[in-house]
Each structure stands twice: as structure tokens, then as C-alpha cells.
Protein backbone atom coordinates (compact mmCIF):
# COMPACT_ATOMS: atom_id res chain seq x y z
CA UNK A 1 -4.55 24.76 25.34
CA UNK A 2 -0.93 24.41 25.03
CA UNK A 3 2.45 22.71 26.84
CA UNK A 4 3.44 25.40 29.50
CA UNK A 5 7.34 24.25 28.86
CA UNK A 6 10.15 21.88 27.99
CA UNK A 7 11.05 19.93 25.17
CA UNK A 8 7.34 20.41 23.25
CA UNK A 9 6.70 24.12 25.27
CA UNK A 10 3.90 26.02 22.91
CA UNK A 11 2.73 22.29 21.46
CA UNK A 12 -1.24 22.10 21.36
CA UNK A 13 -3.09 19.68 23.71
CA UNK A 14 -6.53 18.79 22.14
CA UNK A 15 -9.51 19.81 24.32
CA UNK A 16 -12.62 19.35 22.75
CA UNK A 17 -14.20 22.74 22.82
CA UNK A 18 -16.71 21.67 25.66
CA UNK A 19 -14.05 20.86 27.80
CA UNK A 20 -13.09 24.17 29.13
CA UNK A 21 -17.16 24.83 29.76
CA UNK A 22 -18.32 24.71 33.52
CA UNK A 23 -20.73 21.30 32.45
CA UNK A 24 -18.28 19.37 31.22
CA UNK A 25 -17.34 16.70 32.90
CA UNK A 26 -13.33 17.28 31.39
CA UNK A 27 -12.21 19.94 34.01
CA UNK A 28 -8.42 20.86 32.36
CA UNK A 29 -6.43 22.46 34.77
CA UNK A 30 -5.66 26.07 34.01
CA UNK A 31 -2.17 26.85 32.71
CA UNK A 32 -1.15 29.04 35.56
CA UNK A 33 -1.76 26.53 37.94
CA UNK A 34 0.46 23.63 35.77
CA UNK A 35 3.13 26.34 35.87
CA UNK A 36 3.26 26.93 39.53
CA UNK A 37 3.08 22.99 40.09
CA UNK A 38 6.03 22.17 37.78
CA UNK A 39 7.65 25.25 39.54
CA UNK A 40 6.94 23.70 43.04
CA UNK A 41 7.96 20.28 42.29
CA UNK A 42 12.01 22.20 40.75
CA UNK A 43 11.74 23.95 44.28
CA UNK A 44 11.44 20.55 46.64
CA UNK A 45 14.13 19.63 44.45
CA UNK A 46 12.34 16.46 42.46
CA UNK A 47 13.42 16.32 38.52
CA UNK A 48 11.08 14.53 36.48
CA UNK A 49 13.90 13.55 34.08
CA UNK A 50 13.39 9.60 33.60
CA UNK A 51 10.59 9.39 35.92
CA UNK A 52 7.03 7.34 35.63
CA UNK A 53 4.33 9.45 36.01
CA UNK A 54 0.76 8.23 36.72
CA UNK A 55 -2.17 11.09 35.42
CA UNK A 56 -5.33 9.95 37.11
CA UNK A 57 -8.46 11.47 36.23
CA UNK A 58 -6.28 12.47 33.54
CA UNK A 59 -9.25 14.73 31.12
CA UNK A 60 -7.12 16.02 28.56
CA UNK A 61 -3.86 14.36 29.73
CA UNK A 62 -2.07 18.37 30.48
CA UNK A 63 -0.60 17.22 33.21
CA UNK A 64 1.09 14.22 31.95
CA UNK A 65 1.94 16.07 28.64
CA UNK A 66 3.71 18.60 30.74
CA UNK A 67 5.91 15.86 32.91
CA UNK A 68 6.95 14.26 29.54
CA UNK A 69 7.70 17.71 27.72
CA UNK A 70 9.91 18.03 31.15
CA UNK A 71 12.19 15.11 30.93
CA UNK A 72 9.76 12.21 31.86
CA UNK A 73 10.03 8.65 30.71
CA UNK A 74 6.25 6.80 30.78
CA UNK A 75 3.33 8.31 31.38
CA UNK A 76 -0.11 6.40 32.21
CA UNK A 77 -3.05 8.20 31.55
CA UNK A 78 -6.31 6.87 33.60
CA UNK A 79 -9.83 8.26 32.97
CA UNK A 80 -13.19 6.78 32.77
CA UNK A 81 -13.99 9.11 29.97
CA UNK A 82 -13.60 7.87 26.24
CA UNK A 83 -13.89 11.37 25.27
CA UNK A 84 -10.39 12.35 27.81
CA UNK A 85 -9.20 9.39 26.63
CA UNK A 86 -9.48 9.88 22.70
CA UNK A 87 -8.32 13.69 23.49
CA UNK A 88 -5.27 12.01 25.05
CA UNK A 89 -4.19 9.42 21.89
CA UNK A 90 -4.54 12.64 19.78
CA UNK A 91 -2.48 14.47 21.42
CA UNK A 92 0.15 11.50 22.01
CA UNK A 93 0.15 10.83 18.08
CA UNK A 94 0.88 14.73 17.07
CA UNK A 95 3.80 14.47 19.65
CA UNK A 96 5.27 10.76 17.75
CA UNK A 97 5.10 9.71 21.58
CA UNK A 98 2.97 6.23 21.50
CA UNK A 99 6.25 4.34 23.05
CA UNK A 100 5.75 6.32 26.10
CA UNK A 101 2.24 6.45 27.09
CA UNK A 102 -0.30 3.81 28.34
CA UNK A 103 -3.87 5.02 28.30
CA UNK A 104 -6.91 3.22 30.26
CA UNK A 105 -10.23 4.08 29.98
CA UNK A 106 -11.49 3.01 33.52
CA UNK A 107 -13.38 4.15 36.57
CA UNK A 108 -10.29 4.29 39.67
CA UNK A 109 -12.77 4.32 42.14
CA UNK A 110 -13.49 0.74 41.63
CA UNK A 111 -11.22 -2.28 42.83
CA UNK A 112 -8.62 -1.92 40.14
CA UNK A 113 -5.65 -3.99 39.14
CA UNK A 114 -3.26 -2.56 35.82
CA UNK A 115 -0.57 -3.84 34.37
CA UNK A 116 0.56 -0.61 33.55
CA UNK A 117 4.14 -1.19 35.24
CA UNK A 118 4.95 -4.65 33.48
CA UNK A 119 3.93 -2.77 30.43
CA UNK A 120 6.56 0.13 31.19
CA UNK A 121 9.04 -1.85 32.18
CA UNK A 122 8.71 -0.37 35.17
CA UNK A 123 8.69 -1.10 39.32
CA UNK A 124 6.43 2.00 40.66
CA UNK A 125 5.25 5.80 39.53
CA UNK A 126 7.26 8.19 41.09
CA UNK A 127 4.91 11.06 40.41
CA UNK A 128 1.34 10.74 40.29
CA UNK A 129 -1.12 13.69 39.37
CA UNK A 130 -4.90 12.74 40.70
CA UNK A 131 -7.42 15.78 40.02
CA UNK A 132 -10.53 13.80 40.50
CA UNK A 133 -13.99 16.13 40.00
CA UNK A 134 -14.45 18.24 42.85
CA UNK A 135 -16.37 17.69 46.05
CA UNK A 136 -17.17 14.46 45.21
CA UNK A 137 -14.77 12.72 48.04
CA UNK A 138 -12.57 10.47 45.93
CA UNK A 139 -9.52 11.10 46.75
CA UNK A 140 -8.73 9.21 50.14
CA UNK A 141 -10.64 6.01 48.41
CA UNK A 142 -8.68 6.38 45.47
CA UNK A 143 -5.02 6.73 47.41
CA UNK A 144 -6.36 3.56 49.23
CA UNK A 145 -6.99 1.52 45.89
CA UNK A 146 -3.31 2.89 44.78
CA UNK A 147 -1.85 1.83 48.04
CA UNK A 148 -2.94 -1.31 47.98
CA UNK A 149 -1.84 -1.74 44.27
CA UNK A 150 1.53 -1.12 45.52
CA UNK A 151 2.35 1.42 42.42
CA UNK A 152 4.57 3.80 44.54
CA UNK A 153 8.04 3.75 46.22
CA UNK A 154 8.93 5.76 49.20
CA UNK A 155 10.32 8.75 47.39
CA UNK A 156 7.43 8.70 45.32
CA UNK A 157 5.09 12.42 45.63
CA UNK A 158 1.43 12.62 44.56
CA UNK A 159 -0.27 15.72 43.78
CA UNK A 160 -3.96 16.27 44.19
CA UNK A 161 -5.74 19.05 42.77
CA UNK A 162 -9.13 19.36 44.87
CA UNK A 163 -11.51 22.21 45.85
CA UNK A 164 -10.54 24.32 48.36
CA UNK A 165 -14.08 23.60 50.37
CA UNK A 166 -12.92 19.91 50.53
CA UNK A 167 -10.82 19.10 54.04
CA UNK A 168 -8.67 16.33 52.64
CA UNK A 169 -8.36 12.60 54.57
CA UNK A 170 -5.32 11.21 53.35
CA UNK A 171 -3.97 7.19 54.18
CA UNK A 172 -1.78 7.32 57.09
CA UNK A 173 1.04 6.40 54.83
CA UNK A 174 1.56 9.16 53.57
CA UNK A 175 1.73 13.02 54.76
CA UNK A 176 1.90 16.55 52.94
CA UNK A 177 4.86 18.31 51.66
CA UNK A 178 3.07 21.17 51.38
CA UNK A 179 -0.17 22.73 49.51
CA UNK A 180 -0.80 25.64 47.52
CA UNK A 181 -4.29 27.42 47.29
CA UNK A 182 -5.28 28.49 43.83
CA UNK A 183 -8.56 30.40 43.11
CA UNK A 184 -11.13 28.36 44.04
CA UNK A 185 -8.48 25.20 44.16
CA UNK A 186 -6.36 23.46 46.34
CA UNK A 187 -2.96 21.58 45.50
CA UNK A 188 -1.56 19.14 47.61
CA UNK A 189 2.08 17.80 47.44
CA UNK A 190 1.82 14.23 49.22
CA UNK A 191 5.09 12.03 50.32
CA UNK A 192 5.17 8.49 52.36
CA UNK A 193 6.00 8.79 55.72
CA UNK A 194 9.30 6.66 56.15
């Protein structure tokens, strides 16, 4: 598995072999799809030079990876695995990037509260990747936990990677861009409704 492009394009991402098999519970998402995301997010016309990015249910941290290759400043990497999460460090000390990425190993679908911002030097994310496991309804609890953490600005834009057999409930805060079906997956671009 590799960075799609940017600064470190054709850089390995460590995936422990497992992780691409249909039991593991690390689900990377496939290197097309990061492609056409990044593309989407240069169409609506949102850089990701400077920007904090939040990679929830991170597994083997691509999409973060990919937003710092592009420009980004921070990245926080969430998962409740240690396995994602000792994938992630690896991958953060071959790119000589510890200054710009907070890991936690922790379960988001708990009552949560992380310092990850004061630690950044931050105020909010501006883009947040959540691709939760499939079918298993997390999403609209997880927004919820987010929301009431107060981690996002109104420009902020959250993408969601779900299964397309999932009819997403998102907070009335927030509305979608637009989506993108992909194989058996679904991508949705979310914004705050001003």
C-alpha cells in the first residue's frame, strides 16, 4: 500500500498483511477510491494546504497520510485498534513526521473528550475522514459525539466512507455536498448548514 500523491507520492504505508483480508477488522480503503476523494475535495475547491485533519477509524492511517503528503499541517489519527494504531507510528516514523501527528488508541463511540486541539495548537479540524466498519450504524452517533466536542468550524467538510446498503442519518447541522458510489461503497462529502 502506497501514498496515491504529493509530497511523499509512491511512499509505503504499513498494513500488516491481514489487513487487506475480508476478516480483518483493518478495512484500508482501496487506492482508487483515495484518488477520486482527494480529486473531489480539488473539485469543490477545498486545499488541504495547512489544514487539521481528523482520521477516525483511522486502520492504517491512508487517509491521513494522503492529506499530509497533500499540503496538510496536523493530523489526528483515532482508532480503537493497537494494531491500526502501531501501523500508524510506523508509518509516521519512516516519513520523520512525529511533529505532526497525534495518535489515540480509543473507542469514538463512547463519550469522548481529546485534547487533541490544545496539543496542535489548534481551534477545530477542518477535514475529518470517518470510515467506521460497515453496517454497523456508527456514524450519526459518532458525528453527534464530534458535535458536541465542538472540533469543527463552519467551513469544516467530513467525509464518510460507508456501505452503500446503509441509508445515512446525519445531525441536522450539517448537510451533504455531495456523495460518490464506489463498488460496494458509499462516500459522503458533509458541510454545516450556515
Amino acid at each position: 500500500m502506497f501514498i496515491t500523491g504529493g509530497y511523499w507520492k509512491g511512499q509505503t504505508i504499513f498494513c500488516n498483511n491481514s489487513a487487506t483480508h475480508s476478516t480483518s477488522p483493518i478495512r484500508p480503503t482501496r487506492t482508487a477510491h483515495r484518488q477520486a476523494i482527494f480529486n473531489i475535495l480539488y473539485s469543490l475547491n477545498y486545499p488541504l494546504k495547512n489544514k487539521n485533519i481528523l482520521d477516525a477509524y483511522a486502520g492504517t492511517g491512508a487517509m491521513g497520510f494522503e492529506a499530509l503528503s497533500r499540503g496538510a499541517l496536523h493530523c489526528v489519527f483515532i482508532d480503537n485498534s493497537k494494531e491500526a494504531i502501531d501501523l500508524i507510528h510506523k508509518t509516521t516514523q519512516k516519513l520523520h513526521i512525529q511533529d505532526r501527528v497525534i495518535t489515540y488508541n480509543t473507542d469514538l463511540t463512547k463519550p469522548w473528550k481529546l485534547p487533541f486541539l490544545t496539543g496542535l495548537n489548534a481551534t477545530k479540524i477542518d477535514v475529518a475522514f470517518l470510515d467506521p466498519p460497515y453496517t454497523k450504524n456508527m456514524v450519526s452517533h459518532t458525528l453527534n459525539l464530534m458535535l458536541i466536542n465542538n472540533i469543527f468550524h463552519t467551513h469544516s467538510i467530513v467525509i464518510v466512507e460507508e456501505s452503500r446498503k446503509v441509508k445515512l442519518t446525519i445531525p441536522n447541522e450539517m448537510t451533504i455536498l455531495t456523495k460518490r458510489v464506489k463498488g460496494s461503497s458509499v462516500f459522503n462529502f458533509l458541510s454545516f448548514t450556515k
